[in-house]
N, C-alpha and C. Protein backbone atom coordinates (compact mmCIF):
# COMPACT_ATOMS: atom_id res chain seq x y z
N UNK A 1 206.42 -59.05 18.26
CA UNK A 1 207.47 -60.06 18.34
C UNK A 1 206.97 -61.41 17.83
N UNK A 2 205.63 -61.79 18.34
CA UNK A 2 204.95 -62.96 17.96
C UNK A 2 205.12 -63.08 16.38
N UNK A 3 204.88 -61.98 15.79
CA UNK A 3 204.67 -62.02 14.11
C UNK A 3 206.24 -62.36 13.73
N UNK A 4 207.21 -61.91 13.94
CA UNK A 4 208.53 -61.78 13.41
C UNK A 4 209.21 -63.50 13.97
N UNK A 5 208.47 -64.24 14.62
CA UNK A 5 208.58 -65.24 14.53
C UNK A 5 207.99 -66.46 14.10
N UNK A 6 206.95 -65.78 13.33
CA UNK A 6 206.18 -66.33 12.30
C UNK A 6 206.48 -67.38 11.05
N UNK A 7 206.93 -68.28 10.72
CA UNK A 7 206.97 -68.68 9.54
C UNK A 7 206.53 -69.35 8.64
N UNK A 8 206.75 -69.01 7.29
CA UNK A 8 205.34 -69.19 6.13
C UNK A 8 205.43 -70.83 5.82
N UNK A 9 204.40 -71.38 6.88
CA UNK A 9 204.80 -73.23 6.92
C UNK A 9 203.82 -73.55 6.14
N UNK A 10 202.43 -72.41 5.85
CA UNK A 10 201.17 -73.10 5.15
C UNK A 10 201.21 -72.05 3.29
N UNK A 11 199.85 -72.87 3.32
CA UNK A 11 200.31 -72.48 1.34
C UNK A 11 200.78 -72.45 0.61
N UNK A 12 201.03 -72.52 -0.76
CA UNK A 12 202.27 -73.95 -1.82
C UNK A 12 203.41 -72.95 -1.81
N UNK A 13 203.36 -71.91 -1.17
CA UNK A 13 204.96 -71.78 -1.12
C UNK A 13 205.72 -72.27 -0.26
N UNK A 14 205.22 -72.26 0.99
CA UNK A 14 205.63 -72.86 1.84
C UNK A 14 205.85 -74.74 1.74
N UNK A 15 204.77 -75.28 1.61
CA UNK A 15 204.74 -76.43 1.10
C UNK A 15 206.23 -77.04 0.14
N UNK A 16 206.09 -76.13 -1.21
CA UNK A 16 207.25 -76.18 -2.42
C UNK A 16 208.24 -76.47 -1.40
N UNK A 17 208.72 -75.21 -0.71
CA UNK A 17 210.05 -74.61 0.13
C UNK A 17 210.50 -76.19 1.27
N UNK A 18 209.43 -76.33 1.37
CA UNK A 18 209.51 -77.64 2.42
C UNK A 18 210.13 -78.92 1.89
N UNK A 19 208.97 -79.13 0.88
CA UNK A 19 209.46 -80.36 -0.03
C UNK A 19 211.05 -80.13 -0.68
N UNK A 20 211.26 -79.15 -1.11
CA UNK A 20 212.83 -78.63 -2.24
C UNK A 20 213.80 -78.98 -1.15
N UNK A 21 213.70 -78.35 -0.12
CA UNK A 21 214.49 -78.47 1.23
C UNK A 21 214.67 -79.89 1.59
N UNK A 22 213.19 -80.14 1.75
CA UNK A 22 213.82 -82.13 2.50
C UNK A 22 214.41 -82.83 1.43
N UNK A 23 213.85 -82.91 -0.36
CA UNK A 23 214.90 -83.52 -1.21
C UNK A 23 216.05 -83.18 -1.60
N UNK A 24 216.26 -82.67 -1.41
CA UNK A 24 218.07 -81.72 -1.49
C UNK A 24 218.63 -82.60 -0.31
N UNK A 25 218.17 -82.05 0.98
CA UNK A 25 218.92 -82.57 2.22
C UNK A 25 218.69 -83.97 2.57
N UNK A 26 218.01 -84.63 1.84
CA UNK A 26 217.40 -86.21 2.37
C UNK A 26 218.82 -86.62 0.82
N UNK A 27 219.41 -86.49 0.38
CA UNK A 27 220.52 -87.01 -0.76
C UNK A 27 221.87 -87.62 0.24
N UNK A 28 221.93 -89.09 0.28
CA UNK A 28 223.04 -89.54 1.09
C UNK A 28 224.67 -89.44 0.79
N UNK A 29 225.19 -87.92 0.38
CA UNK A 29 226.15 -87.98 0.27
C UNK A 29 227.40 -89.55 0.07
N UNK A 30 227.62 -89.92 1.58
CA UNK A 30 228.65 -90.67 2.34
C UNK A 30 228.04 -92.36 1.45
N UNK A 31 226.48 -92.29 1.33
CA UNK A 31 226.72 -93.79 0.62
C UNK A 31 226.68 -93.72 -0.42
N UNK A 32 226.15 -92.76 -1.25
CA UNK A 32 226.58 -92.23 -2.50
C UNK A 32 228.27 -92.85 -3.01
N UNK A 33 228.87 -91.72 -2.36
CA UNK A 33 230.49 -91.69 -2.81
C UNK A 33 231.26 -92.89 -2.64
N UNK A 34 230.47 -93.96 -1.23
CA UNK A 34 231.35 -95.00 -0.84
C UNK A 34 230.86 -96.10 -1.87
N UNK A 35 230.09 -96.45 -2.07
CA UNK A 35 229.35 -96.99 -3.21
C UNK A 35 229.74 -96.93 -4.89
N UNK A 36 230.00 -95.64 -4.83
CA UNK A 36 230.55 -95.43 -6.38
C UNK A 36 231.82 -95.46 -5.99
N UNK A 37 232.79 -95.59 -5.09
CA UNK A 37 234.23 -96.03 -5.33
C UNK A 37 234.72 -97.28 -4.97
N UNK A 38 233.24 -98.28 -4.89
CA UNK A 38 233.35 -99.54 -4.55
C UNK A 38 233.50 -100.18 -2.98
N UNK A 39 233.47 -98.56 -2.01
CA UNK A 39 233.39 -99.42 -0.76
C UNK A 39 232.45 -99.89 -0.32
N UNK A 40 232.79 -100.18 1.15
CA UNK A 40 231.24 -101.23 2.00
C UNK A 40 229.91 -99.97 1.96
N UNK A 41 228.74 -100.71 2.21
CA UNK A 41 227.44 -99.99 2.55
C UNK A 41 228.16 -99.31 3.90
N UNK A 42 228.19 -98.43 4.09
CA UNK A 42 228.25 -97.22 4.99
C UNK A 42 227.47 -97.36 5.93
N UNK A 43 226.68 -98.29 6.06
CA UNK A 43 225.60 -98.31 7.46
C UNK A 43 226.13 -99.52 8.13
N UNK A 44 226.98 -100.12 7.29
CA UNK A 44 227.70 -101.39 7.56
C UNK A 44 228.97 -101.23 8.51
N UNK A 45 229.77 -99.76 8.60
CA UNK A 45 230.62 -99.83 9.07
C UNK A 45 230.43 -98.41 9.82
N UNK A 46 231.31 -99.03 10.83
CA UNK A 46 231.78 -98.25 12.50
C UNK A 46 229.97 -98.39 13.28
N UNK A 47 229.56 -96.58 13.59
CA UNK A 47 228.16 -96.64 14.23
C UNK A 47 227.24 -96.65 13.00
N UNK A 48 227.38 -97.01 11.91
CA UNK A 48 226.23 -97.01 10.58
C UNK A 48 225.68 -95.76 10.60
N UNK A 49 226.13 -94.54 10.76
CA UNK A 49 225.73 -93.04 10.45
C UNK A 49 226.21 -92.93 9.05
N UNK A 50 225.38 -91.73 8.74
CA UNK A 50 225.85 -91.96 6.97
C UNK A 50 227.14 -90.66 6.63
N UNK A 51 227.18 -89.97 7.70
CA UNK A 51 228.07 -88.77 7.76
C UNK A 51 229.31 -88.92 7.66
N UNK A 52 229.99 -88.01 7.57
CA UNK A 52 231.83 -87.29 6.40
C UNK A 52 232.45 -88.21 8.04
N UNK A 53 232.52 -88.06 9.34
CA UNK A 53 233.00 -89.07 10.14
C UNK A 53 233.00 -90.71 9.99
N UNK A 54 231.75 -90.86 10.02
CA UNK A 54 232.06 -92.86 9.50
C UNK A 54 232.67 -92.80 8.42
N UNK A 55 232.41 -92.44 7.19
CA UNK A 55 233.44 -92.31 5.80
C UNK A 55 234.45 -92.36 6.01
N UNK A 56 235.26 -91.32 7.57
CA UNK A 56 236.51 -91.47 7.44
C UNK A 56 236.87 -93.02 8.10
N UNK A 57 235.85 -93.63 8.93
CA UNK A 57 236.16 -94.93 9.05
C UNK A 57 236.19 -96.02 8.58
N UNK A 58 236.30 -95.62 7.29
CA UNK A 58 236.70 -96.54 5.96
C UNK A 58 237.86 -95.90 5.59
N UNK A 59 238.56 -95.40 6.20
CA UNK A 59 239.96 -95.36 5.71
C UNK A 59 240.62 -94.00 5.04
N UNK A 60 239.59 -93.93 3.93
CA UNK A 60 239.55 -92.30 3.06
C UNK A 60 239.11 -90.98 3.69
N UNK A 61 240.35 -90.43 3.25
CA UNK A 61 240.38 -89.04 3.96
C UNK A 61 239.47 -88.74 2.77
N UNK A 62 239.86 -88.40 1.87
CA UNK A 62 239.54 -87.94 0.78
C UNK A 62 238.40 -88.10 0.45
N UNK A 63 237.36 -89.25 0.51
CA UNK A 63 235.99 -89.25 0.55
C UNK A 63 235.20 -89.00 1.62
N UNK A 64 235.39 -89.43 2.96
CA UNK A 64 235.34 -88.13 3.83
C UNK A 64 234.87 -86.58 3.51
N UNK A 65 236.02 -85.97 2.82
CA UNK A 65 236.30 -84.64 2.67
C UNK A 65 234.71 -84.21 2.17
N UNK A 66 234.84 -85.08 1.09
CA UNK A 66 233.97 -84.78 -0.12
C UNK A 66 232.36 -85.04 0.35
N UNK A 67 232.44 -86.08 1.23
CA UNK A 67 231.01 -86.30 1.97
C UNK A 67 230.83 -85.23 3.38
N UNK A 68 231.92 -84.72 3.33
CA UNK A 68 231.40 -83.44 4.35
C UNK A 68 231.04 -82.10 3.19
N UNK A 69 231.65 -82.00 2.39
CA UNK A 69 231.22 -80.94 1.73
C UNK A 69 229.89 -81.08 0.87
N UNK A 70 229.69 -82.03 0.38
CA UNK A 70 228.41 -82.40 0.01
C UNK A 70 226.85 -82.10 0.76
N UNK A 71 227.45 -82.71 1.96
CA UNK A 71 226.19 -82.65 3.70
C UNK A 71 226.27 -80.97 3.50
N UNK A 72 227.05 -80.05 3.26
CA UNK A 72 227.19 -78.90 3.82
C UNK A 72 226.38 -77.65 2.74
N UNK A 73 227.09 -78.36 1.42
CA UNK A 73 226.39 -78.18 0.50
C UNK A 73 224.80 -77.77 0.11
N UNK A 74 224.23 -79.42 0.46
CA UNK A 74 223.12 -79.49 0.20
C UNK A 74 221.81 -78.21 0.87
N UNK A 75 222.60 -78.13 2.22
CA UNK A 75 221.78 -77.41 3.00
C UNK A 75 221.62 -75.96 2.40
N UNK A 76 223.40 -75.20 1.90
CA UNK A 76 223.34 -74.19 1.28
C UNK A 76 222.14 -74.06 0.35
N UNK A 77 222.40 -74.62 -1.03
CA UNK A 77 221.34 -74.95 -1.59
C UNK A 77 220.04 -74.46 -1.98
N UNK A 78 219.27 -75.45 -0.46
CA UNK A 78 218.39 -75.51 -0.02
C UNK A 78 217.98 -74.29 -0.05
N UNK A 79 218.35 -73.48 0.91
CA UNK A 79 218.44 -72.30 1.39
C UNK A 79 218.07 -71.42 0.21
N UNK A 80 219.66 -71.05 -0.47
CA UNK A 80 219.56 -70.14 -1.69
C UNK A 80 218.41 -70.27 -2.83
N UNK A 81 218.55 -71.45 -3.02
CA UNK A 81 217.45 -71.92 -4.17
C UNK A 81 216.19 -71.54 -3.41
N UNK A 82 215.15 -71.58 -2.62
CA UNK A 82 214.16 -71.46 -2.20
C UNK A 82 214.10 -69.88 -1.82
N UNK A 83 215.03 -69.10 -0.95
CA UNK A 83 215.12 -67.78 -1.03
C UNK A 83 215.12 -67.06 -2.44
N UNK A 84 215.72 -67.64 -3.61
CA UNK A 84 215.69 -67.10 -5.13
C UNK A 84 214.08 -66.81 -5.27
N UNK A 85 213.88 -68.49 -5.67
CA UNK A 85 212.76 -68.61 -6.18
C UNK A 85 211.36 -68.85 -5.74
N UNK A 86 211.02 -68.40 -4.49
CA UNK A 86 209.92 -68.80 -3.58
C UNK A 86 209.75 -67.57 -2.86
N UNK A 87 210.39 -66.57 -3.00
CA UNK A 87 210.20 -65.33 -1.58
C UNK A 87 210.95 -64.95 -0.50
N UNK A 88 211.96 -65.37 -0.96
CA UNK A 88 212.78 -64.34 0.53
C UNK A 88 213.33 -65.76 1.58
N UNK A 89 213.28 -64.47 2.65
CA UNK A 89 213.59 -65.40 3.99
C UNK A 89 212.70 -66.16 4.34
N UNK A 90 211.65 -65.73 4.33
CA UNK A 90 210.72 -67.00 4.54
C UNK A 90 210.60 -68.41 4.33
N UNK A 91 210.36 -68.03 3.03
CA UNK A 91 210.97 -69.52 2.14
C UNK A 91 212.47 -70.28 2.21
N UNK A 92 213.60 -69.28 2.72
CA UNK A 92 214.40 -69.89 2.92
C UNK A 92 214.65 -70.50 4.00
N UNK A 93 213.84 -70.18 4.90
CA UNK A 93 213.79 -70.60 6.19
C UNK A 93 212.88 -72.00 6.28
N UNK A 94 212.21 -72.32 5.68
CA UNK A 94 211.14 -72.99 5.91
C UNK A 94 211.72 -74.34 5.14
N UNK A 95 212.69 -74.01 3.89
CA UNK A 95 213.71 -75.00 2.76
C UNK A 95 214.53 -75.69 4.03
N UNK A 96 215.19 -74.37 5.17
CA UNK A 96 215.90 -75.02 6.03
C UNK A 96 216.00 -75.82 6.56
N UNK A 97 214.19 -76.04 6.97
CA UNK A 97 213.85 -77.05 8.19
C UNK A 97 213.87 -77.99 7.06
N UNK A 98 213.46 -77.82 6.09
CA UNK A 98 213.13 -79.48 5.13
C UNK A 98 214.45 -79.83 5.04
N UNK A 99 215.44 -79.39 4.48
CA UNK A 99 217.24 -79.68 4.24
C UNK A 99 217.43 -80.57 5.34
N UNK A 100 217.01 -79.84 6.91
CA UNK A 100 217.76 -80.40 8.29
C UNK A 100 216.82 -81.56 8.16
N UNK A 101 215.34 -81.61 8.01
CA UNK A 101 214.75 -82.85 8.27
C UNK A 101 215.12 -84.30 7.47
N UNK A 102 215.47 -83.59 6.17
CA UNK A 102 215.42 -84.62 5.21
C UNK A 102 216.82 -85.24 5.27
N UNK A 103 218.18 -84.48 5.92
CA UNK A 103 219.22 -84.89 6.17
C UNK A 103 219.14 -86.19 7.41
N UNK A 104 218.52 -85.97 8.62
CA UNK A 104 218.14 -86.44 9.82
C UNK A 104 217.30 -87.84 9.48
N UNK A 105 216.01 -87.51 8.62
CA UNK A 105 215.12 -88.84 8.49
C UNK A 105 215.51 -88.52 6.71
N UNK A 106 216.06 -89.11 6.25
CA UNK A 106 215.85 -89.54 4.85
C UNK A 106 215.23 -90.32 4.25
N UNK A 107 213.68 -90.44 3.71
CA UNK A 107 212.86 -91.46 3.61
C UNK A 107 213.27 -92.70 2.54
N UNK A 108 214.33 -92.49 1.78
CA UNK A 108 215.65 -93.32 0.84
C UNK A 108 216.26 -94.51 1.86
N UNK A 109 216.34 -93.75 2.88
CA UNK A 109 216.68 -94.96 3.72
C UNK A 109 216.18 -95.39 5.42
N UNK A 110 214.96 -95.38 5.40
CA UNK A 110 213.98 -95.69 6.04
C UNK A 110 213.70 -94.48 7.29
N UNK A 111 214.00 -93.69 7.28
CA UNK A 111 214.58 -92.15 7.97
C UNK A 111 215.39 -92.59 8.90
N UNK A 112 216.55 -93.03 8.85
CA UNK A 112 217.71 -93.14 9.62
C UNK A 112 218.83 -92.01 8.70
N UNK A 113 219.25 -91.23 8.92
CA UNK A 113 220.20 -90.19 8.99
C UNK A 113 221.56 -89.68 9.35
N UNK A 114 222.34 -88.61 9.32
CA UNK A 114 223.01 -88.39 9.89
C UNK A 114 222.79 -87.50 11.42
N UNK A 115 223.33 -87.00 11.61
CA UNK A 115 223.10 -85.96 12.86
C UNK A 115 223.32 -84.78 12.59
N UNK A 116 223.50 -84.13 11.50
CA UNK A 116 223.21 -83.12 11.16
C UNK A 116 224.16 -81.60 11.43
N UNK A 117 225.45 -82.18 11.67
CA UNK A 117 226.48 -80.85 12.02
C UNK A 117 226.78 -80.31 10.68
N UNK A 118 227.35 -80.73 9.72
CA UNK A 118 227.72 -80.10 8.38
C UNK A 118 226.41 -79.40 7.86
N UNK A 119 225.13 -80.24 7.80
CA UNK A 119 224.12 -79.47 6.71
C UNK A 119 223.80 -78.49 7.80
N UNK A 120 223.71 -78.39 9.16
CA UNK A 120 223.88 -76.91 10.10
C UNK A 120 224.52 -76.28 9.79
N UNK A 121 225.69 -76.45 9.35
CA UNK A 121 226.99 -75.37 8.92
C UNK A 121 226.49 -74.67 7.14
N UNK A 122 226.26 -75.47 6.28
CA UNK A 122 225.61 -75.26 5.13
C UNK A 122 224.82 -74.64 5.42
N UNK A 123 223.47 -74.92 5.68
CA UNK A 123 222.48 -74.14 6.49
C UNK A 123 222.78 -72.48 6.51
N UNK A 124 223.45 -72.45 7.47
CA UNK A 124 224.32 -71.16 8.31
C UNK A 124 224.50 -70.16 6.89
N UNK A 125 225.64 -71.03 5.97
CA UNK A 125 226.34 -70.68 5.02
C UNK A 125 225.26 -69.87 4.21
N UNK A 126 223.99 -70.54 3.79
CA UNK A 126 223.13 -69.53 2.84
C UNK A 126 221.92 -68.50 3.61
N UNK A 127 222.09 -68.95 5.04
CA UNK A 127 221.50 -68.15 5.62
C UNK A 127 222.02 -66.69 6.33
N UNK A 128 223.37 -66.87 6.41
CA UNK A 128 224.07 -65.54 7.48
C UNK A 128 225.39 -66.34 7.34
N UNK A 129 226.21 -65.79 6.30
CA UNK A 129 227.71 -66.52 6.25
C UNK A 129 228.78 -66.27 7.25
N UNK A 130 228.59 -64.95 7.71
CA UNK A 130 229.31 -64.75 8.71
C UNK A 130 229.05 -65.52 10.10
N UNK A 131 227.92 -65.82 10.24
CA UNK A 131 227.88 -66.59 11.36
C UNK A 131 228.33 -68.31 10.85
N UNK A 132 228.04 -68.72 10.12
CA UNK A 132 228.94 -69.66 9.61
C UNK A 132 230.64 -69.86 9.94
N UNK A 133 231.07 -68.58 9.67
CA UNK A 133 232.57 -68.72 10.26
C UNK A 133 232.43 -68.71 11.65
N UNK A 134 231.75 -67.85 12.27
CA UNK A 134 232.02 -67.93 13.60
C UNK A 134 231.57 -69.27 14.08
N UNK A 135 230.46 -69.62 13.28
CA UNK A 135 230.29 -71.69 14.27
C UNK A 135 231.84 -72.00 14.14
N UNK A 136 232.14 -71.96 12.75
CA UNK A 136 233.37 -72.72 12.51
C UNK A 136 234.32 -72.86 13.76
N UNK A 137 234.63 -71.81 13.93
CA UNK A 137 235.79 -71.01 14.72
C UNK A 137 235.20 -71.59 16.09
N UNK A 138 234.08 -71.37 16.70
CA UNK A 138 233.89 -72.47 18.03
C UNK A 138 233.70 -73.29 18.13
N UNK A 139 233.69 -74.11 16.61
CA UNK A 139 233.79 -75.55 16.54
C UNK A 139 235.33 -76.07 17.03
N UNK A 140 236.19 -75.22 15.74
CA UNK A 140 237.53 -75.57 16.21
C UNK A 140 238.25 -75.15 17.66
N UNK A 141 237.56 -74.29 18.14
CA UNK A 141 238.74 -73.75 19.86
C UNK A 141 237.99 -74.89 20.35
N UNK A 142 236.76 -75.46 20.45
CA UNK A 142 236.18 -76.59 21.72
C UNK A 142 237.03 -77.63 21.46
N UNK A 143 236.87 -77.74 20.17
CA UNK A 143 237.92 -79.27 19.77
C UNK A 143 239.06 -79.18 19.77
N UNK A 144 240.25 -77.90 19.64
CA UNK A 144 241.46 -78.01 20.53
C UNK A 144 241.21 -78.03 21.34
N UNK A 145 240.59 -77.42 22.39
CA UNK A 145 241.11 -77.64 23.69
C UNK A 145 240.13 -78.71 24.28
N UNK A 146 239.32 -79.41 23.94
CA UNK A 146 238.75 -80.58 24.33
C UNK A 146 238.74 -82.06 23.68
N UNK A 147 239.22 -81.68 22.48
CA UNK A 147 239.41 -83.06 21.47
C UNK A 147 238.41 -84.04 21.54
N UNK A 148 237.20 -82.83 22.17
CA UNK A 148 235.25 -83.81 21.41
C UNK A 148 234.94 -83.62 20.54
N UNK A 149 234.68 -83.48 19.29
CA UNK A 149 233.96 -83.24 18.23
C UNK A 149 232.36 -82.84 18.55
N UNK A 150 231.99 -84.23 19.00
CA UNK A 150 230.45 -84.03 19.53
C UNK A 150 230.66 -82.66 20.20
N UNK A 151 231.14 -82.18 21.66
CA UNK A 151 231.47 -81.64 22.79
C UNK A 151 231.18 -80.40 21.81
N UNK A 152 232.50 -80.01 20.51
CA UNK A 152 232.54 -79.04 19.68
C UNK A 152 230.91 -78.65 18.91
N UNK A 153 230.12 -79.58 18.22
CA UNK A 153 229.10 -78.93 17.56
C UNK A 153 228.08 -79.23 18.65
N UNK A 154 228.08 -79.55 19.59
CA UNK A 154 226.88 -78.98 20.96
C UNK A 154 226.86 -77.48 21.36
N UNK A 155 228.18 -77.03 21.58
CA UNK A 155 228.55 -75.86 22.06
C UNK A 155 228.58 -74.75 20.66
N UNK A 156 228.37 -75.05 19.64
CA UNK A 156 228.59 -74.02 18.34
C UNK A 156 227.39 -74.25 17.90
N UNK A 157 225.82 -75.36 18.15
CA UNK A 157 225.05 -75.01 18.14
C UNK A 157 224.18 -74.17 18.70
N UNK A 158 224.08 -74.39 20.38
CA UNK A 158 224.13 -73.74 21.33
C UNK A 158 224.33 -72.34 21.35
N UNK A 159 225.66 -71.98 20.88
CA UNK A 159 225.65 -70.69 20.65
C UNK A 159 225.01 -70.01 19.31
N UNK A 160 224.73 -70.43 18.21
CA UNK A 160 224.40 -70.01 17.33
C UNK A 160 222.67 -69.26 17.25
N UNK A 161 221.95 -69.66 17.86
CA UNK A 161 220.90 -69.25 17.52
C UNK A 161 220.54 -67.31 18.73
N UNK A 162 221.42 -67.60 20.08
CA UNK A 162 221.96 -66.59 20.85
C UNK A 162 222.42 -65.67 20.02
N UNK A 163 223.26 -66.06 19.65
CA UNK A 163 223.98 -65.00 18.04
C UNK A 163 223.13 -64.40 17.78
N UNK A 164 222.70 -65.09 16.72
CA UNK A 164 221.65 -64.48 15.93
C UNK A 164 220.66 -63.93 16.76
N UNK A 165 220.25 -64.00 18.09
CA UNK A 165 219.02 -63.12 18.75
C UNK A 165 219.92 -62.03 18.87
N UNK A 166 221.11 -61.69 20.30
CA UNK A 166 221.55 -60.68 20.85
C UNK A 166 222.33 -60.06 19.86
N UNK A 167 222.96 -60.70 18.91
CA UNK A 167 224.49 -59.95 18.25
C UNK A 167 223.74 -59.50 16.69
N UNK A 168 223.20 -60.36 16.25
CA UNK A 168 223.09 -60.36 14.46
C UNK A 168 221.69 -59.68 14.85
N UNK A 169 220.83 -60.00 15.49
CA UNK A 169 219.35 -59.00 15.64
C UNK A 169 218.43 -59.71 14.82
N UNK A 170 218.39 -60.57 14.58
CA UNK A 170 217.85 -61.73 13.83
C UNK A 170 216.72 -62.70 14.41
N UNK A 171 215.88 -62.22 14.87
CA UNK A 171 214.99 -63.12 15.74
C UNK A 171 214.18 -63.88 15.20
N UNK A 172 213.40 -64.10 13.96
CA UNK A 172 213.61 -64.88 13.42
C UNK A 172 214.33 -66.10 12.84
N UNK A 173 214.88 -65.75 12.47
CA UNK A 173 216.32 -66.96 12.10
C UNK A 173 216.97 -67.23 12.88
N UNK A 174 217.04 -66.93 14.07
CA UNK A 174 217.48 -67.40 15.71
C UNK A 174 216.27 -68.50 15.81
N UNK A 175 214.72 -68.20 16.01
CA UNK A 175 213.99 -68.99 16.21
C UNK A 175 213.99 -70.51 15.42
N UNK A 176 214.48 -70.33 14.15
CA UNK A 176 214.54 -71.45 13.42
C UNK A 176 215.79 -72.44 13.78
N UNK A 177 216.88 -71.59 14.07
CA UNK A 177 218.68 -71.95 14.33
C UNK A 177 217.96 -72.73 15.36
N UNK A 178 217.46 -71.99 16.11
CA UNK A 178 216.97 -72.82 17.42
C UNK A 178 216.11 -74.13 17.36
N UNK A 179 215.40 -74.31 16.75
CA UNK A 179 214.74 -75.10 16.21
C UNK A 179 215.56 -76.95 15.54
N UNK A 180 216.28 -76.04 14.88
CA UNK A 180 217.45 -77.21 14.28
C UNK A 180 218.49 -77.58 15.46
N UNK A 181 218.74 -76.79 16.11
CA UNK A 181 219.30 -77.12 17.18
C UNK A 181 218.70 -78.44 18.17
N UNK A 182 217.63 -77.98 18.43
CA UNK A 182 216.59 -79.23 19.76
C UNK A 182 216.99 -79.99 18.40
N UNK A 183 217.00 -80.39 17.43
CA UNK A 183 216.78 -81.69 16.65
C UNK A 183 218.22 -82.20 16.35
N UNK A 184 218.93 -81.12 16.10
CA UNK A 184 220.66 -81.75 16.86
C UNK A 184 221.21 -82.60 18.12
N UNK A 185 220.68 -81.71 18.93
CA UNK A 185 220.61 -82.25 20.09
C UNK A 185 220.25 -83.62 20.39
N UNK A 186 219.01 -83.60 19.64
CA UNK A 186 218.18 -84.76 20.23
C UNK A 186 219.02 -86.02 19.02
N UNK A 187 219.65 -86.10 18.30
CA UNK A 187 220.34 -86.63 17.33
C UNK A 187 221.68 -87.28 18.23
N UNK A 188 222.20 -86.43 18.82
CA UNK A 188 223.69 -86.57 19.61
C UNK A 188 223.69 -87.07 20.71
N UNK A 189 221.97 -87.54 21.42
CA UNK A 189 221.88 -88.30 22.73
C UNK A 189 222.75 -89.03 23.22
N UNK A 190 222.91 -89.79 22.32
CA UNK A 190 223.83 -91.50 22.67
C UNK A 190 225.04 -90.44 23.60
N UNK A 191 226.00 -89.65 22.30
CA UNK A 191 227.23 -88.98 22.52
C UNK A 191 227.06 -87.76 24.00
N UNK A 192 225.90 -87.27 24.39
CA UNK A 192 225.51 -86.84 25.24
C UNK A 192 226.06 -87.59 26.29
N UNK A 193 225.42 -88.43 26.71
CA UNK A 193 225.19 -90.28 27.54
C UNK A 193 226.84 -90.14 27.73
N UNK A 194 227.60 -90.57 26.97
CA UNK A 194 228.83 -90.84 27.34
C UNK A 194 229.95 -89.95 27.32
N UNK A 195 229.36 -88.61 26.93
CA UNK A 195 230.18 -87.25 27.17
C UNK A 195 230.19 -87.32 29.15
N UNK A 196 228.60 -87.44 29.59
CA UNK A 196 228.33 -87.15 30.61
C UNK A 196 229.49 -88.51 31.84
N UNK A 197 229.25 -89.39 31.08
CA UNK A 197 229.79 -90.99 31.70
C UNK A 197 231.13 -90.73 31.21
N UNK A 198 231.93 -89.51 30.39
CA UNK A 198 233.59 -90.01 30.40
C UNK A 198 233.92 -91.05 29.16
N UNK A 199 233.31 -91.14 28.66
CA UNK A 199 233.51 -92.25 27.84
C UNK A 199 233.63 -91.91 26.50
N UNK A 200 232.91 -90.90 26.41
CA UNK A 200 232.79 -90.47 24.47
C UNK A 200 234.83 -90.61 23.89
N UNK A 201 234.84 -90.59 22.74
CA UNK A 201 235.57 -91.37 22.12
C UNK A 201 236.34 -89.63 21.59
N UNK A 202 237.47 -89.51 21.22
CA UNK A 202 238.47 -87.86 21.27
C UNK A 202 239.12 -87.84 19.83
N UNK A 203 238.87 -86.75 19.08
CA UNK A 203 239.31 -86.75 18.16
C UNK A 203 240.63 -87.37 17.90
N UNK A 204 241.31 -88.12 16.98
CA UNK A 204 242.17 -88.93 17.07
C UNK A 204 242.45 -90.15 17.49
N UNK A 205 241.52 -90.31 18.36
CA UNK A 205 241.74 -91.18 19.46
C UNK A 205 241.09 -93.07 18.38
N UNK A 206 241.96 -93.83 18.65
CA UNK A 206 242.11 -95.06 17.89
C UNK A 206 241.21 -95.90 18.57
N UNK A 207 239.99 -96.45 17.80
CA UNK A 207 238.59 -97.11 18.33
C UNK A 207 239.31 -98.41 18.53
């Protein structure tokens, strides 16, 4: 069991897989797009996260859209490109952690980041697509019937790496899911804090 949770973190493949992964996922979508259509610096407005949510607090759905698919993107990517050309799962696994790290600390902008729900979902996407839909799908029932967002990708991270141990048989790539997870987590503190205090802020709901 010890071995099958092994992953190839040393020697230039691993290395490559690492580096390809964090520059792919360290690319700031949200100030990218707001920037080239002439809006404010993105760290400038709402909580200064660089993610497809503050975007929409500049007004645009539509760049939004595009800065969530981008975040989601990149991670795919990551993934595929390093599984092609580096060796397998291994390497794609190892691209993963760089994608999630480089999304989280982006050294472009002093490693301040997003929090990392879309390039998780990307992620997912080139790693096990079907479990991808299923985050989806318990992303969306938490957030109907709770109208947290945060609330939603705690609980569809949470479950995801379980998945992949008991259902998909994947213990490996559970160990890693898991992995990105504690660094989700630890990303969503603040929203934690005031999930717990009543306070966190409800989809829709006018700041």
């Amino acid at each position: 069991m010890a071995e099958t949770l092994s992953w190839a973190l040393s020697g230039p493949q691993g290395v490559i897989a690492l580096a390809l992964g964090y520059l792919l996922g360290s690319i700031p979508f949200g100030i990218i797009l707001t920037r080239l259509t002439g809006g404010p610096d993105l760290r400038s407005v709402g909580s200064g996260n660089i993610g497809a949510t503050n975007v929409l607090r500049t007004g645009n759905k539509k760049l939004a859209a595009l800065t969530l698919i981008g975040d989601m993107l990149k991670g795919t990517v990551a993934v595929v490109l390093a599984g092609y050309l580096l060796g397998g799962k291994n390497a794609a696994l190892v691209a993963a952690l760089g994608a999630f790290l480089g999304h989280l600390f982006p050294i472009w902008l002093r490693f301040k980041g997003g929090k990392g729900v879309a390039t998780y979902l990307g992620i997912l996407i080139g790693l096990k697509w079907p479990l991808a839909v299923t985050f989806a799908a318990i992303w969306l029932s938490i957030a109907y019937l709770s109208r947290y967002s945060s609330l939603s990708a705690l609980v569809a991270t949470l479950l995801t790496p379980l998945l992949l141990w008991f259902w998909v048989r994947e213990p490996q790539m559970a160990g890693m899911m898991a992995v990105l997870t504690v660094l989700l987590w630890f990303m969503h503190r603040e929203n934690i804090a005031r999930l717990l205090a009543g306070s966190e802020g409800r989809i829709g709901q006018k700041e």
